[in-house]
Each structure stands twice: as C-alpha cells, then as structure tokens.
C-alpha atoms as a PDB file:
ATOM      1  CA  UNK A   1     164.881 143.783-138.951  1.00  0.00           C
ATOM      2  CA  UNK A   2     163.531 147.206-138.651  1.00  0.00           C
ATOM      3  CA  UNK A   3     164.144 148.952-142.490  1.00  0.00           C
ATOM      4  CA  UNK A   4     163.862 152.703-143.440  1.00  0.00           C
ATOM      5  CA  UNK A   5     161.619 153.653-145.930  1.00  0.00           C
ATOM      6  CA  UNK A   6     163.912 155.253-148.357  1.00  0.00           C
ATOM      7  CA  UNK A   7     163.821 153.232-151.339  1.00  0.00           C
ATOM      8  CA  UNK A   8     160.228 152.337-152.442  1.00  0.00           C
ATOM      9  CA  UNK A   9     159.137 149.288-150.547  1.00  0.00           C
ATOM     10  CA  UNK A  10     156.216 147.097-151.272  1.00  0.00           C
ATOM     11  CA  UNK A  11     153.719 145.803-149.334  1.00  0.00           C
ATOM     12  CA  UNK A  12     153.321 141.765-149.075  1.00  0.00           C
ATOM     13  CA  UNK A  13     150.019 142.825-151.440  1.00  0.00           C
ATOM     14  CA  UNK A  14     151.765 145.083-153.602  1.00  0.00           C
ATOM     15  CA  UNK A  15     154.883 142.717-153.899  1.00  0.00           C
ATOM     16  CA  UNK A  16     152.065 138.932-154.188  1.00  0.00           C
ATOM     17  CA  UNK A  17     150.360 141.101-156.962  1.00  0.00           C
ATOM     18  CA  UNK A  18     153.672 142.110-158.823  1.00  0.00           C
ATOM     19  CA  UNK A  19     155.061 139.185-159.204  1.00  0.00           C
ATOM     20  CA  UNK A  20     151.492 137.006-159.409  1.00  0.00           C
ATOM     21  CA  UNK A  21     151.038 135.551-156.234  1.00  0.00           C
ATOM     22  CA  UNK A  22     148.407 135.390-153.462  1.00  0.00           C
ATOM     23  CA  UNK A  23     149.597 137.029-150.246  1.00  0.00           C
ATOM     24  CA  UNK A  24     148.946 133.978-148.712  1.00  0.00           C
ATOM     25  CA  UNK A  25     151.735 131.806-151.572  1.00  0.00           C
ATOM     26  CA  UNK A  26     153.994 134.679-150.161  1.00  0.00           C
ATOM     27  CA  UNK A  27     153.774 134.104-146.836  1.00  0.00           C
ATOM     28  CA  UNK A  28     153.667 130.386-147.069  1.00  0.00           C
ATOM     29  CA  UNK A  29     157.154 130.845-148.826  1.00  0.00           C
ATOM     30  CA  UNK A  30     158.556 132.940-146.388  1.00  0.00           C
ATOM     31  CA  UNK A  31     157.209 130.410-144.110  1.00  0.00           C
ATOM     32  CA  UNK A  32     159.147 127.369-145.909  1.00  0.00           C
ATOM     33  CA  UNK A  33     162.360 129.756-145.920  1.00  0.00           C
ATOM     34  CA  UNK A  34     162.549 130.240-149.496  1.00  0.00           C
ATOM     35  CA  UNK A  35     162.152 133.747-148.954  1.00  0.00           C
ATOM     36  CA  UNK A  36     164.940 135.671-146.637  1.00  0.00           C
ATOM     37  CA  UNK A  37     162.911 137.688-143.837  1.00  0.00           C
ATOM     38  CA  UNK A  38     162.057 140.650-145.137  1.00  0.00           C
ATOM     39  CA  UNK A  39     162.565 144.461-143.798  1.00  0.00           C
ATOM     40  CA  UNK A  40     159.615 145.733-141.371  1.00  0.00           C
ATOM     41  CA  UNK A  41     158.385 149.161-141.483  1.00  0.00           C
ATOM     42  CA  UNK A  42     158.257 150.833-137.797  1.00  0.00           C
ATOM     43  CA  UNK A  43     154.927 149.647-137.551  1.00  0.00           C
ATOM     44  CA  UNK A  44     156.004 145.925-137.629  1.00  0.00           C
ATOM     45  CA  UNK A  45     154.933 145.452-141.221  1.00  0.00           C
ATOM     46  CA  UNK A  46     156.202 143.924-143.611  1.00  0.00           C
ATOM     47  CA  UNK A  47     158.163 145.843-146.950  1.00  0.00           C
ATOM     48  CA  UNK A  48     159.731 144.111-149.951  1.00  0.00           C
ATOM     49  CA  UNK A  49     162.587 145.843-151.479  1.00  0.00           C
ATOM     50  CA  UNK A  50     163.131 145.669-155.722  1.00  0.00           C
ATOM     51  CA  UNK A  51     165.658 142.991-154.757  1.00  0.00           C
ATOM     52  CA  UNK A  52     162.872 141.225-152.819  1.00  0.00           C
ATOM     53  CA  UNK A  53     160.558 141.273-156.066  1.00  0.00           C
ATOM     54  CA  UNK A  54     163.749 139.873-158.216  1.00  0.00           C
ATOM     55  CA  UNK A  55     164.320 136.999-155.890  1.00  0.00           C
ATOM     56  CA  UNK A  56     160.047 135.890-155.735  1.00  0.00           C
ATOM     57  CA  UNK A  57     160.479 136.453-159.535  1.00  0.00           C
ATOM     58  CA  UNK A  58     162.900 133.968-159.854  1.00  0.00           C
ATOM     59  CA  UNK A  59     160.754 131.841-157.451  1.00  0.00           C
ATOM     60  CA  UNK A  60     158.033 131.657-159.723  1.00  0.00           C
ATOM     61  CA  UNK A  61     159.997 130.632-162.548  1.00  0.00           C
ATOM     62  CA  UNK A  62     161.824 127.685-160.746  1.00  0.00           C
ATOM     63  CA  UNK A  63     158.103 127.062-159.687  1.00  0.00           C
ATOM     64  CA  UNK A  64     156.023 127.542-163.030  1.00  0.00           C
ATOM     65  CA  UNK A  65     158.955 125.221-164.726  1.00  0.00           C
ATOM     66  CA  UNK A  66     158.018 122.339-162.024  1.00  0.00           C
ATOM     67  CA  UNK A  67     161.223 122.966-160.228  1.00  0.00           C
ATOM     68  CA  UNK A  68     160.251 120.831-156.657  1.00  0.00           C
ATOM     69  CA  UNK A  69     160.041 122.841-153.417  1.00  0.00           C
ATOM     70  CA  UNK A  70     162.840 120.855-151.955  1.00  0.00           C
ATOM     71  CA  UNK A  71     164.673 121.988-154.664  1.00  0.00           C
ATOM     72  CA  UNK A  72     163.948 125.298-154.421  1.00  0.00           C
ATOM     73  CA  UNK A  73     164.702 125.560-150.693  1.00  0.00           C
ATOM     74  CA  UNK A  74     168.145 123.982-151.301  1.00  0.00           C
ATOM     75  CA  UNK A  75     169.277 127.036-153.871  1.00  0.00           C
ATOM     76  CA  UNK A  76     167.841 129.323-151.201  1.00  0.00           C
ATOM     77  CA  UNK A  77     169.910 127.653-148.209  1.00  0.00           C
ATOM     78  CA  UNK A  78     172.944 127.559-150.758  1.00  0.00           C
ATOM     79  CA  UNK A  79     172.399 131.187-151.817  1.00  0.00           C
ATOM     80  CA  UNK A  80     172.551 132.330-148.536  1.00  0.00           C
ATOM     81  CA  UNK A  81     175.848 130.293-147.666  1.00  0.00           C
ATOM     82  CA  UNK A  82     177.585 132.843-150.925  1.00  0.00           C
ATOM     83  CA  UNK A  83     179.495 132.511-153.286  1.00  0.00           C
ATOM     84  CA  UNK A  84     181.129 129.158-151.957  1.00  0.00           C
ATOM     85  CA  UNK A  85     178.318 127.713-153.336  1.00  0.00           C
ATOM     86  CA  UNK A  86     178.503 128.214-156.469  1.00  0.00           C
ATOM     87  CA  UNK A  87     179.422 125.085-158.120  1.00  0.00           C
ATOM     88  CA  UNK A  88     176.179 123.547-156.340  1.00  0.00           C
ATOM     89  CA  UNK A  89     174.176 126.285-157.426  1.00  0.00           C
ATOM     90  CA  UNK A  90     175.190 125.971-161.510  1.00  0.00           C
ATOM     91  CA  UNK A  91     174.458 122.071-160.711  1.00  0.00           C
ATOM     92  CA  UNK A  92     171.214 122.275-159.485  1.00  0.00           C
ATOM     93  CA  UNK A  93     169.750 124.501-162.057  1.00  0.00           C
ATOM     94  CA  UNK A  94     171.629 122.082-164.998  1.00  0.00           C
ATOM     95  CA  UNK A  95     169.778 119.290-162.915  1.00  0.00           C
ATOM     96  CA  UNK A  96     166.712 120.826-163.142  1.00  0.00           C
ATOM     97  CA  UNK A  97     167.368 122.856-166.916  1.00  0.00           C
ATOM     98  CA  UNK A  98     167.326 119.202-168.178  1.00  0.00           C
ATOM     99  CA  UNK A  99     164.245 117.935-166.247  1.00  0.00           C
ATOM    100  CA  UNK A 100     162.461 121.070-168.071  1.00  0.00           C
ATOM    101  CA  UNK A 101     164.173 119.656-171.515  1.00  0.00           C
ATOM    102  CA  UNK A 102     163.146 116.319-171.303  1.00  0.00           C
ATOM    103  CA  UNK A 103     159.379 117.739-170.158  1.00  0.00           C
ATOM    104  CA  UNK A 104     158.966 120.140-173.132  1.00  0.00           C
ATOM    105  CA  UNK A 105     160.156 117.778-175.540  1.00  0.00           C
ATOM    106  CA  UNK A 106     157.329 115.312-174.277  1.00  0.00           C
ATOM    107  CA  UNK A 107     155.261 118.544-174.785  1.00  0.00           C
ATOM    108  CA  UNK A 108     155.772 118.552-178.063  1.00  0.00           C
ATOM    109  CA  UNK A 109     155.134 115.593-178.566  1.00  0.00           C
ATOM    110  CA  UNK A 110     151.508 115.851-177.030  1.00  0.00           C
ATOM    111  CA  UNK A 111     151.124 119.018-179.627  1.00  0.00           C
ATOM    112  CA  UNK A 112     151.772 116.926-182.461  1.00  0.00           C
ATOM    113  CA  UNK A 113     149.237 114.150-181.475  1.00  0.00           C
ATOM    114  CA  UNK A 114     146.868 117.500-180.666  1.00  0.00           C
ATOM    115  CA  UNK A 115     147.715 119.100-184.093  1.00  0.00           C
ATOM    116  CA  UNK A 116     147.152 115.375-185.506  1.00  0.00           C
ATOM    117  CA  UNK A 117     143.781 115.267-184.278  1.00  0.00           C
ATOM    118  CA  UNK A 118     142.680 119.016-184.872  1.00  0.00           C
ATOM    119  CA  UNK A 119     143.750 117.885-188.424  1.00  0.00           C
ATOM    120  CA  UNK A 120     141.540 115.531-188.675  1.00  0.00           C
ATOM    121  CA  UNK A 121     138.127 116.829-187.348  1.00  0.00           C
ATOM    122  CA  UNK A 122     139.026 119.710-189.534  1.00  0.00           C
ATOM    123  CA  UNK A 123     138.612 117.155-192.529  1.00  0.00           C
ATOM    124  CA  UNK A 124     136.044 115.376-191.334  1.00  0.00           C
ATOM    125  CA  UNK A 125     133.989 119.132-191.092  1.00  0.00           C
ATOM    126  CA  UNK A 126     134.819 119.881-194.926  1.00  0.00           C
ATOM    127  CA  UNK A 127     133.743 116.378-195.885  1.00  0.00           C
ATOM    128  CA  UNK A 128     129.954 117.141-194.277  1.00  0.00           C
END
C-alpha cells in the first residue's frame, strides 16, 4: 500500500528507536504478522504512522510482561477480525493480566528473601 506523506511518518529506524526496538525485532514482527503491513513511501519504503507507534507500543508491553508470541499473534489476528472480537480480546488479556499477577507476586516474594539477605550482610558489616 502506497501512503502519502501528509501526516509525519516514521521510518522502520525512527519508529524501532521510538518505541525501543532493533529494526531488525521490527521487522521480525511484521514478519510473524503481529504488525499490520505498513504504508510505503513512493520509493517502496517503509513509513509508520502515530497509530503504527501505538500498536508496537502495546507490543512491547504484552512482550516485556512475558505475554507469549502465540499469544500475541492471536490478539493481532482477532484485532483485525473487529469489533466481533471483542469478548476474546477482554479474555485473553484477563488470561494473561493474571499470569502477570501470579508472576509479580512470586516477585515479591524473591525481594523479600533479597531484602532478607541484604539485611543480613548489612549486620554482619557493622559487627566487623
């Protein structure tokens, strides 16, 4: 799809570096279709639009949060399917809202054996 430059575009540089990816984790989504194609320039190249940059943003997230590729293709096939999706949108992102809940509760739980034993070097340096 050919685009017109009237809006500010980004490059795939511009768009990997705003949203902190390498050009080459862009393209490799585009490549496992979690990214729609995006507009081309007349020169064939490609240009990300702001909505673009909102949809890798919310990549990342699902991503940084441990959210499985799978999983992540799956709301991308449903998103582009509309708003009869919906249901199996909210579904998958409870699914996964509760695998995050369950993880950063085991975080803390790490912290407090961390804080335990930052406690007690601490001690162990005053007694010295």
């Amino acid at each position: 799809m050919d685009i017109t430059i009237r809006e500010a575009t980004l490059t795939v540089g511009e768009a990997a570096e705003r949203v902190g990816l390498t050009t080459y984790t862009l393209r490799w989504y585009e490549q496992e279709g979690l990214v729609a194609p995006v507009g081309r320039d007349s020169a064939g190249r490609r240009r990300y639009t702001e909505r673009d940059v909102d949809w890798l943003f919310l990549l990342t997230r699902l991503r940084r949060t441990g959210m499985p590729v799978r999983d992540m293709r799956r709301y991308a096939e449903l998103a582009r399917q509309g708003d009869a999706t919906l249901a199996a949108r909210r579904a998958l992102f409870e699914a996964h809202r509760a695998r995050v809940l369950s993880r950063m509760a085991e975080l803390e739980e790490d912290l407090k054996v961390l804080n335990y034993k930052i406690d007690n070097y601490r001690r162990a340096e005053e007694c010295r």
